[in-house]
Structures are given as structure tokens and as C-alpha cells.
Protein backbone atom coordinates (compact mmCIF):
# COMPACT_ATOMS: atom_id res chain seq x y z
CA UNK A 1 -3.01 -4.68 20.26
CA UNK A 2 -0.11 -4.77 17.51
CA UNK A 3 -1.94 -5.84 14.67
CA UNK A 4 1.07 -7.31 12.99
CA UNK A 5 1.51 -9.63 15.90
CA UNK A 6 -1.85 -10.90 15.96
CA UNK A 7 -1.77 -11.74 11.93
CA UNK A 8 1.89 -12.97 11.42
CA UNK A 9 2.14 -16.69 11.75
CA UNK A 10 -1.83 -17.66 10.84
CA UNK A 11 -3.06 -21.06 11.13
CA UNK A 12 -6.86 -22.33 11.84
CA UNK A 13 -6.02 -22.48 15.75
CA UNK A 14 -5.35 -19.36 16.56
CA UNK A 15 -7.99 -17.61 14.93
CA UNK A 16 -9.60 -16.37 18.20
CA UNK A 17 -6.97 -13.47 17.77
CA UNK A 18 -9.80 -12.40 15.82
CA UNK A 19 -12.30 -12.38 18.39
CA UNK A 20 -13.12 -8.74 20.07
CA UNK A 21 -14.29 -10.39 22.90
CA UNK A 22 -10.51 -12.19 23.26
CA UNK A 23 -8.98 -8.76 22.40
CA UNK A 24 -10.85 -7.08 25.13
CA UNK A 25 -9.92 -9.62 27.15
CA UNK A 26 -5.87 -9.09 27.10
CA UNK A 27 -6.40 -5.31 27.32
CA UNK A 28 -8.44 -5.79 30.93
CA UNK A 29 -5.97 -8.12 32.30
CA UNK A 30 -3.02 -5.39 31.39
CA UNK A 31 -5.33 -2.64 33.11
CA UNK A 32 -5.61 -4.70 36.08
CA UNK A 33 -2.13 -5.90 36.08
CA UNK A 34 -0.74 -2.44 36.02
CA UNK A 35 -3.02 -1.67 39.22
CA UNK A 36 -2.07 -4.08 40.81
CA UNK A 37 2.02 -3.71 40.35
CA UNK A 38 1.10 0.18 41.42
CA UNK A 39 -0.23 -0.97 45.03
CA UNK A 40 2.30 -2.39 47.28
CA UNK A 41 -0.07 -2.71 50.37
CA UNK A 42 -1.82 -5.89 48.79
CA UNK A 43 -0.10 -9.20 49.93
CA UNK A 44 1.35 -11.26 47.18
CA UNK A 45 -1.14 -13.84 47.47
CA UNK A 46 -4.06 -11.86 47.13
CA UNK A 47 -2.37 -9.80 44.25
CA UNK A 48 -1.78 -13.67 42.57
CA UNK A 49 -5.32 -14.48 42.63
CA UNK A 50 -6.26 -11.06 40.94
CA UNK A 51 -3.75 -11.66 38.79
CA UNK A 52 -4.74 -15.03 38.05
CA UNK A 53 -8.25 -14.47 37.88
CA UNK A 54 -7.77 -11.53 34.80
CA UNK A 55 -5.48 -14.20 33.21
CA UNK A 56 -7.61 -16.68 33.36
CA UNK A 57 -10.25 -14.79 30.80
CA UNK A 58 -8.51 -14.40 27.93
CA UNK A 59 -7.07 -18.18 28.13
CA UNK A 60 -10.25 -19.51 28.43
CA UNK A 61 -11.61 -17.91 25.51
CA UNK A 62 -8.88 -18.85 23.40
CA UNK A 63 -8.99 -22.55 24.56
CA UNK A 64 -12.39 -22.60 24.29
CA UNK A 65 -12.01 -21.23 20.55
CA UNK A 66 -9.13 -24.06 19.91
CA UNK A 67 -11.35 -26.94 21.18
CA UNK A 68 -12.93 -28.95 17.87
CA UNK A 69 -16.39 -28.92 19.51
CA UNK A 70 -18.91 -26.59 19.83
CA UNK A 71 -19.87 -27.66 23.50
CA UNK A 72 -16.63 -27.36 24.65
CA UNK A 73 -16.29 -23.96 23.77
CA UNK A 74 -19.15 -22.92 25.14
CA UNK A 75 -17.73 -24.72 28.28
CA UNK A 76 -14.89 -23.05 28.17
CA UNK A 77 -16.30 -19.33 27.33
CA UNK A 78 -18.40 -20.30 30.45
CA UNK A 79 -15.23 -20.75 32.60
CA UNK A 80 -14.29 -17.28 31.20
CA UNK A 81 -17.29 -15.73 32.40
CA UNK A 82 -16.90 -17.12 36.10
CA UNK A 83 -13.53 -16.35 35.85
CA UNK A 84 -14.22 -12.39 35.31
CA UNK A 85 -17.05 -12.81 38.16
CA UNK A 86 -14.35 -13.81 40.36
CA UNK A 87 -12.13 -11.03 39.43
CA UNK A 88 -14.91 -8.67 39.96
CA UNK A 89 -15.63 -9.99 43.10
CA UNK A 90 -11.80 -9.63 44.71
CA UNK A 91 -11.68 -5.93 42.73
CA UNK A 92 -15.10 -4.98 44.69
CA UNK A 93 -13.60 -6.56 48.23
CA UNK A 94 -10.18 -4.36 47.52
CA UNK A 95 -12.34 -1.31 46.67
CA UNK A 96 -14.34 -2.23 49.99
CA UNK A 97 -10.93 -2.56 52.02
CA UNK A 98 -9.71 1.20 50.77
CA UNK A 99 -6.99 -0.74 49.07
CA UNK A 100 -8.32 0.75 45.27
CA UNK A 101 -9.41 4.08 45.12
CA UNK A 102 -13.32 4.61 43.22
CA UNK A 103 -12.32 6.45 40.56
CA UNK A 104 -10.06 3.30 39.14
CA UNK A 105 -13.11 0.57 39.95
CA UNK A 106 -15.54 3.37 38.48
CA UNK A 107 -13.21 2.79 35.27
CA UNK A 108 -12.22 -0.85 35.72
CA UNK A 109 -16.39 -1.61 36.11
CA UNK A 110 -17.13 0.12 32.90
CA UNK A 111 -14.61 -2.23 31.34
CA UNK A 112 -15.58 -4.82 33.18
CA UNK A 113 -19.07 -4.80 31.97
CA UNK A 114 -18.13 -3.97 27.76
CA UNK A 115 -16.14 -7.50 28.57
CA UNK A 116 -18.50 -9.60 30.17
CA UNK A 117 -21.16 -8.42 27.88
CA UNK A 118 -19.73 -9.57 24.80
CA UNK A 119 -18.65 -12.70 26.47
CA UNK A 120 -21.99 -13.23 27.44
CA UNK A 121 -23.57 -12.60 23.73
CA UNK A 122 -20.51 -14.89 22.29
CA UNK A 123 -22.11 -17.58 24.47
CA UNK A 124 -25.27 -16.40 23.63
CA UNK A 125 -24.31 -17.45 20.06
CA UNK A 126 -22.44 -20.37 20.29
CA UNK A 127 -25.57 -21.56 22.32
CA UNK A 128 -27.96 -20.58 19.79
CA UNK A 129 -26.12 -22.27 17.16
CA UNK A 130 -26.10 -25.97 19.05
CA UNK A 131 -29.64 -25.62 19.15
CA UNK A 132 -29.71 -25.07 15.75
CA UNK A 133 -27.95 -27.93 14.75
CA UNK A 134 -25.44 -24.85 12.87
CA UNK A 135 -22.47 -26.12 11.23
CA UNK A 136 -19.65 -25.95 13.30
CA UNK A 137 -16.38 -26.81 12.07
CA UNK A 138 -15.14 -29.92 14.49
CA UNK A 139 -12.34 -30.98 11.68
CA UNK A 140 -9.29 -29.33 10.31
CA UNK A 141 -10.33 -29.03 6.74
CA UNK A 142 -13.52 -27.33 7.22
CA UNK A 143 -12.52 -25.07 9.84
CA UNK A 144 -9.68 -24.02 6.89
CA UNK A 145 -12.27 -23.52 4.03
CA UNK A 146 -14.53 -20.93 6.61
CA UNK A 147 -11.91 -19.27 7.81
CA UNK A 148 -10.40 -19.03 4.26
CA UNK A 149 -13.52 -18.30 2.24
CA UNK A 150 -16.62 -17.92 4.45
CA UNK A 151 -19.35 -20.37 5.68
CA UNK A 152 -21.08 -19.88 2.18
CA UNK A 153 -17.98 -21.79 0.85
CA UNK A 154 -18.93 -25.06 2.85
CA UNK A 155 -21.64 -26.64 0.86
């Protein structure tokens, strides 16, 4: 990721460039992307939903992250999640079809599963802190001074 990309041009909505889990994200939709443009035996509407479905990850978490409630993220980190099930599910019926060979799904699972962990435990989180009643910063003032100076700043 070019670091100087991701923190020119800051503002308080796009501060899930931060996030691993978002990073991770745009690295395993290149890795399947390139896969994908390598195989020429996969029609171009199945390649589109692949495609799609990878895509559809990192947008989700970054929507989510955007959204000024904490529900919605999680709703949104939620569509994430489904969205990588999907993509392992077409990846697994290519591998099935002899379309992808095992020793790129053997890789692509491994990242697979570093992803969808960490999306899972940022859900976890996000969860843990509605039922908590945690502070979460719904307005644009708040959501400066954290991001600024730290939660410890906001009482």
C-alpha cells in the first residue's frame, strides 16, 4: 500500500485507510484480480462476479467505517463478511472445475482466512462496544477530537 497515498488528503471520513482489516482487504482483491486476468478459460460473467465479489469487501468496510452509526457499521462489516464467503465459495467451485490450480487456492485460502478473521474480530468489537453502551462518535466534531487526540480526549 503507498503509504503516502493513504495519508495525503486526511479528513474524519476516510479514516478506515487506517484499518488493517481494510488494507488487507485491497491487497486480496488485487491477488484475485491478477488470477483472474491470468485465466482466459473463465467466461466473463463468472470472472465479473469474482471480481465483484473481492470488490465488494473492501467497499463495505470502508462504507461501513463512513456511516455515523455504530449499527450500521456493523451492518455493513457484516455485508463484507458475506461478501468474502461468496468469493470463497466461486474460488472453491473454480478450484473444483480445474479452472485454478491448488497451489494458488492453497495461497489465496491462507489469505483468505488472515482477512476474514480480522473482519470477524472488527465485528467482534464493534459488537461488543454497542453492548456496552461505548462511545461511538455519530457526529463530526467528536469523531475529529478521537481521531485527533484519542478517546481519552472526549470527556
Amino acid at each position: 500500500m503507498d503509504e503516502y497515498l493513504i495519508n495525503r488528503n486526511k479528513n474524519i471520513n476516510r479514516g478506515f485507510r487506517k484499518l488493517e482489516v481494510w488494507r488487507e482487504a485491497i491487497d486480496f482483491f488485487v491477488f484475485v484480480k491478477k488470477k483472474l486476468n491470468s485465466i482466459s478459460e473463465i467466461s466473463f460473467k463468472v470472472k465479473a462476479q469474482v471480481e465483484d465479489s473481492s470488490f465488494s469487501i473492501h467497499s463495505n468496510i470502508a462504507e461501513g467505517y463512513a456511516r455515523r452509526h455504530l449499527k450500521e457499521s456493523i451492518q455493513f462489516n457484516s455485508i463484507a463478511l458475506a461478501s468474502l464467503a461468496e468469493n470463497y465459495s466461486q474460488i472453491f467451485a473454480l478450484l473444483k472445475a480445474e479452472i485454478i490450480d491448488q497451489v494458488w487456492f492453497d495461497e489465496y485460502d491462507s489469505l483468505h482466512y488472515s482477512l476474514e478473521n480480522k473482519l470477524i474480530n472488527y465485528n467482534k468489537s464493534q459488537v461488543k462496544q454497542l453492548k456496552e453502551k461505548a462511545n461511538w462518535a455519530d457526529d463530526y466534531v467528536l469523531r475529529e477530537i478521537i481521531e485527533d487526540y484519542g478517546p481519552e480526549n472526549t470527556e
